[in-house]
C-alpha atoms as a PDB file:
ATOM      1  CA  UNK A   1     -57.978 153.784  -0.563  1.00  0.00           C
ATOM      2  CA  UNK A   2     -58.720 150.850   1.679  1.00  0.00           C
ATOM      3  CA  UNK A   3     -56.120 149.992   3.885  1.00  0.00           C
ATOM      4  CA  UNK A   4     -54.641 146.105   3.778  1.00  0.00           C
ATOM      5  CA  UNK A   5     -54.687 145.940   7.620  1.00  0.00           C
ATOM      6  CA  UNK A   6     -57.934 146.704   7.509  1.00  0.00           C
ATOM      7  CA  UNK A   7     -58.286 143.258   6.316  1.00  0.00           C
ATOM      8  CA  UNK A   8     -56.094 141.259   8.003  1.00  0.00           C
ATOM      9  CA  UNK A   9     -57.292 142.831  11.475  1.00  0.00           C
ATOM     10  CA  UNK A  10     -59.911 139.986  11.723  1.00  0.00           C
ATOM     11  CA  UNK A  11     -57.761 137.352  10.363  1.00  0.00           C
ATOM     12  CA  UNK A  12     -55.322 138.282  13.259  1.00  0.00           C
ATOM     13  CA  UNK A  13     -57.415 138.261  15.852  1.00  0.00           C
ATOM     14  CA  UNK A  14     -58.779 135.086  14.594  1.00  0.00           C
ATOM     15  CA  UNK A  15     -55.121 133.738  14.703  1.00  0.00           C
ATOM     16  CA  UNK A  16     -54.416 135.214  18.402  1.00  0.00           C
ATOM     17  CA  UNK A  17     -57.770 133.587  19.331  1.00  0.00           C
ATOM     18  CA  UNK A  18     -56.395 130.240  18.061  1.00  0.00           C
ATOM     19  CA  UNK A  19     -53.356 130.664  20.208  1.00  0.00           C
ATOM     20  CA  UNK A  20     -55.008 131.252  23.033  1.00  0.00           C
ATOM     21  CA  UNK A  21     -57.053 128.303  22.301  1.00  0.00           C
ATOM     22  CA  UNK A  22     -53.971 125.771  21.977  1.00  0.00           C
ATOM     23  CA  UNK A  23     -52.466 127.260  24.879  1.00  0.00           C
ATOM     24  CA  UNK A  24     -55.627 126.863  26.710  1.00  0.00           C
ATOM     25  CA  UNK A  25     -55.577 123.221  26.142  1.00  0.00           C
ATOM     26  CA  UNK A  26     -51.555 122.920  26.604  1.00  0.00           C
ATOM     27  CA  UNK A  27     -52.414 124.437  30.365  1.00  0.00           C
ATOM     28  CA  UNK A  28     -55.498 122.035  30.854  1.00  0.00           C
ATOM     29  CA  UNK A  29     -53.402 119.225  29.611  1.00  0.00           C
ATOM     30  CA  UNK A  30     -50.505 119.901  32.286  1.00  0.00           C
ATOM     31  CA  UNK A  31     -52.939 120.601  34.927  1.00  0.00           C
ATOM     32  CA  UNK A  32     -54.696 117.249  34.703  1.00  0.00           C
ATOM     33  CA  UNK A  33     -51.797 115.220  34.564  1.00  0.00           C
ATOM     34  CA  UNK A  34     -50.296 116.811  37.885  1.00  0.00           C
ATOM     35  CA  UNK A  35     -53.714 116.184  39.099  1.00  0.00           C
ATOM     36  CA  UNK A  36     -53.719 112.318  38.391  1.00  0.00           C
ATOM     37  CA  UNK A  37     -49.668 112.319  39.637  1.00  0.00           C
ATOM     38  CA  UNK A  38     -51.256 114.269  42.970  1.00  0.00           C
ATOM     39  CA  UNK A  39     -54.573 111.940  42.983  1.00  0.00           C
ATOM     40  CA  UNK A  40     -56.379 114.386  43.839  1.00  0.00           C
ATOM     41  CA  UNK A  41     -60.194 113.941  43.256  1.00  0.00           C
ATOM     42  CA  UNK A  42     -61.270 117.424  43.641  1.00  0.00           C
ATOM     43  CA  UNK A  43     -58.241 118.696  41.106  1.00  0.00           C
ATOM     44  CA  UNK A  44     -58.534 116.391  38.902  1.00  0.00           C
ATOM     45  CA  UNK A  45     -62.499 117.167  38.605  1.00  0.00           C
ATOM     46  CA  UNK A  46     -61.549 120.893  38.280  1.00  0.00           C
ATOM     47  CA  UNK A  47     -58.962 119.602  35.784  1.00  0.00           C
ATOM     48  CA  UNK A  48     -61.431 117.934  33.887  1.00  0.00           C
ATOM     49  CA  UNK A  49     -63.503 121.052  33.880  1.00  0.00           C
ATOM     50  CA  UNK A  50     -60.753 123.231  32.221  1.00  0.00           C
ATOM     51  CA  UNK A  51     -60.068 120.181  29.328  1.00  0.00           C
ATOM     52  CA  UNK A  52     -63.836 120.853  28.506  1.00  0.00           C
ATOM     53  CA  UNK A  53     -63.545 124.283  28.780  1.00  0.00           C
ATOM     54  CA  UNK A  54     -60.292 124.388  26.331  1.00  0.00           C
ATOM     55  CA  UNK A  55     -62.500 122.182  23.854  1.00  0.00           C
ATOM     56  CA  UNK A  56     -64.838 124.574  23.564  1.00  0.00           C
ATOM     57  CA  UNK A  57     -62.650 127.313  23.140  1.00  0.00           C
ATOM     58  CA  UNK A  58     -60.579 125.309  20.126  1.00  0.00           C
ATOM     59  CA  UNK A  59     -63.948 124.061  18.456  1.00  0.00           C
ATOM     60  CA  UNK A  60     -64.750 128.020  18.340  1.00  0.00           C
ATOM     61  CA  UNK A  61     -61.285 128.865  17.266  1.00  0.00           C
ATOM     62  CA  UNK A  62     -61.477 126.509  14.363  1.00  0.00           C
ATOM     63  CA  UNK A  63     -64.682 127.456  13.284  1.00  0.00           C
ATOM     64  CA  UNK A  64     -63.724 131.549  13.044  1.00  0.00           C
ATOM     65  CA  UNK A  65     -60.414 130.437  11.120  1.00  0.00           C
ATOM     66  CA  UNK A  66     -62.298 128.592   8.663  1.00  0.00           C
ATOM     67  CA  UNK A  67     -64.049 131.968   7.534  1.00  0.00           C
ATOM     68  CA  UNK A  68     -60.465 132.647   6.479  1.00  0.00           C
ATOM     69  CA  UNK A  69     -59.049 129.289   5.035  1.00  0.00           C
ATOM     70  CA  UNK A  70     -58.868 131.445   1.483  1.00  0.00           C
ATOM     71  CA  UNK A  71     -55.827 132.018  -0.900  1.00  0.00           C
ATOM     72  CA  UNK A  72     -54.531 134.735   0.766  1.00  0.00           C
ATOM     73  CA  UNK A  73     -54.131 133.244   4.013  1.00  0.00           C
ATOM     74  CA  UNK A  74     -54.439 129.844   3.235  1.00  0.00           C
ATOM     75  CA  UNK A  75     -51.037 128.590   4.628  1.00  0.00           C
ATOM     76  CA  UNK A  76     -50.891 130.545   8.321  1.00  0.00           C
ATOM     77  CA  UNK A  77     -54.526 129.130   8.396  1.00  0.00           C
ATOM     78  CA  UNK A  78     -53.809 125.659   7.821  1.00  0.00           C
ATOM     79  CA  UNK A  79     -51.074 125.777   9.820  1.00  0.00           C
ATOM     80  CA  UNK A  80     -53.090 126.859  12.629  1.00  0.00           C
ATOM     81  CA  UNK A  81     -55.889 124.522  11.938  1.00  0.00           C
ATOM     82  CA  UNK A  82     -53.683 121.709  12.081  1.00  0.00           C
ATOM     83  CA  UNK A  83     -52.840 122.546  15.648  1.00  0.00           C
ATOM     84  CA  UNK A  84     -56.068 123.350  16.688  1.00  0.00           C
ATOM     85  CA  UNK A  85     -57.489 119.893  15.343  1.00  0.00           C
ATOM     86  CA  UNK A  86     -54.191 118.317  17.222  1.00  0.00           C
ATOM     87  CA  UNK A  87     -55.112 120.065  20.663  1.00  0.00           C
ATOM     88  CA  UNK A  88     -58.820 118.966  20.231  1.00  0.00           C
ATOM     89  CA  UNK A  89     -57.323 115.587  19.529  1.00  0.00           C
ATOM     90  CA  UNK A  90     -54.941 115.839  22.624  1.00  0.00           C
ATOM     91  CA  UNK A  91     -57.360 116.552  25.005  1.00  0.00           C
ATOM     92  CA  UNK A  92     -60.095 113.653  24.021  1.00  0.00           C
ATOM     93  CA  UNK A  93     -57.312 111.406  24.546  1.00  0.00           C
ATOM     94  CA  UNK A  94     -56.461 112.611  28.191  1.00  0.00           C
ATOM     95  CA  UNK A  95     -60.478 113.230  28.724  1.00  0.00           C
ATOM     96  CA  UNK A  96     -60.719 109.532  28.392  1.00  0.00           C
ATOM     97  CA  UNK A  97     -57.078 108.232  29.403  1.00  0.00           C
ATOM     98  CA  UNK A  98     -57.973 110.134  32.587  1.00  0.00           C
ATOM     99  CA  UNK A  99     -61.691 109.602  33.422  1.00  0.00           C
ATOM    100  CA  UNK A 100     -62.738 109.824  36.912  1.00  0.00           C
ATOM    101  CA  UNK A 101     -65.066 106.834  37.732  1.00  0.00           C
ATOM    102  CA  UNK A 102     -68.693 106.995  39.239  1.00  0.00           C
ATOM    103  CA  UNK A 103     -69.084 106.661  42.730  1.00  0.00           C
ATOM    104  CA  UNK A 104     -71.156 104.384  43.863  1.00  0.00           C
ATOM    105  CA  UNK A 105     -74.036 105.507  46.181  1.00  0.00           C
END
């Protein structure tokens, strides 16, 4: 007989890897805005760096959860989903509230 946590051992690491993802973003988030308090050109590049780094890593997170989006999981899924699509939303807004400009050379 199959084991149930068989099954749900990808779903759960899916799940953990969404986490990671929203926390990801939460951290980027903070570490911009301290940046832009700081004005700090070279932080808030780096800063920058880590929102489009956390994008990624949600975009990839929400793309391995909607393997799962099924019946059985369905609600933990959506749940998650909705988060994930709210930290992707979260950091295009402080990608462009907080855009360096161009030097001019």
């Amino acid at each position: 007989m199959t084991d149930t946590r068989q099954h749900q051992e990808p779903v759960r690491h899916a799940l953990e890897a969404a986490e990671q993802a929203i926390l990801l973003a939460q951290k980027a988030e903070h570490k911009l805005q301290a940046a832009m308090t700081q004005a700090d050109p070279q932080a808030i590049q780096s800063s920058q760096a880590a929102l489009v780094q956390a994008k990624r890593q949600v975009a990839d997170a929400q793309s391995q959860l909607q393997t799962f989006n099924n019946e059985q999981y369905g609600q933990q899924i959506q749940q998650t989903l909705e988060q994930l699509t709210q930290a992707s939303q979260d950091i295009d807004f402080n990608t462009e509230k907080f855009h360096t400009p161009r030097q001019i050379r």
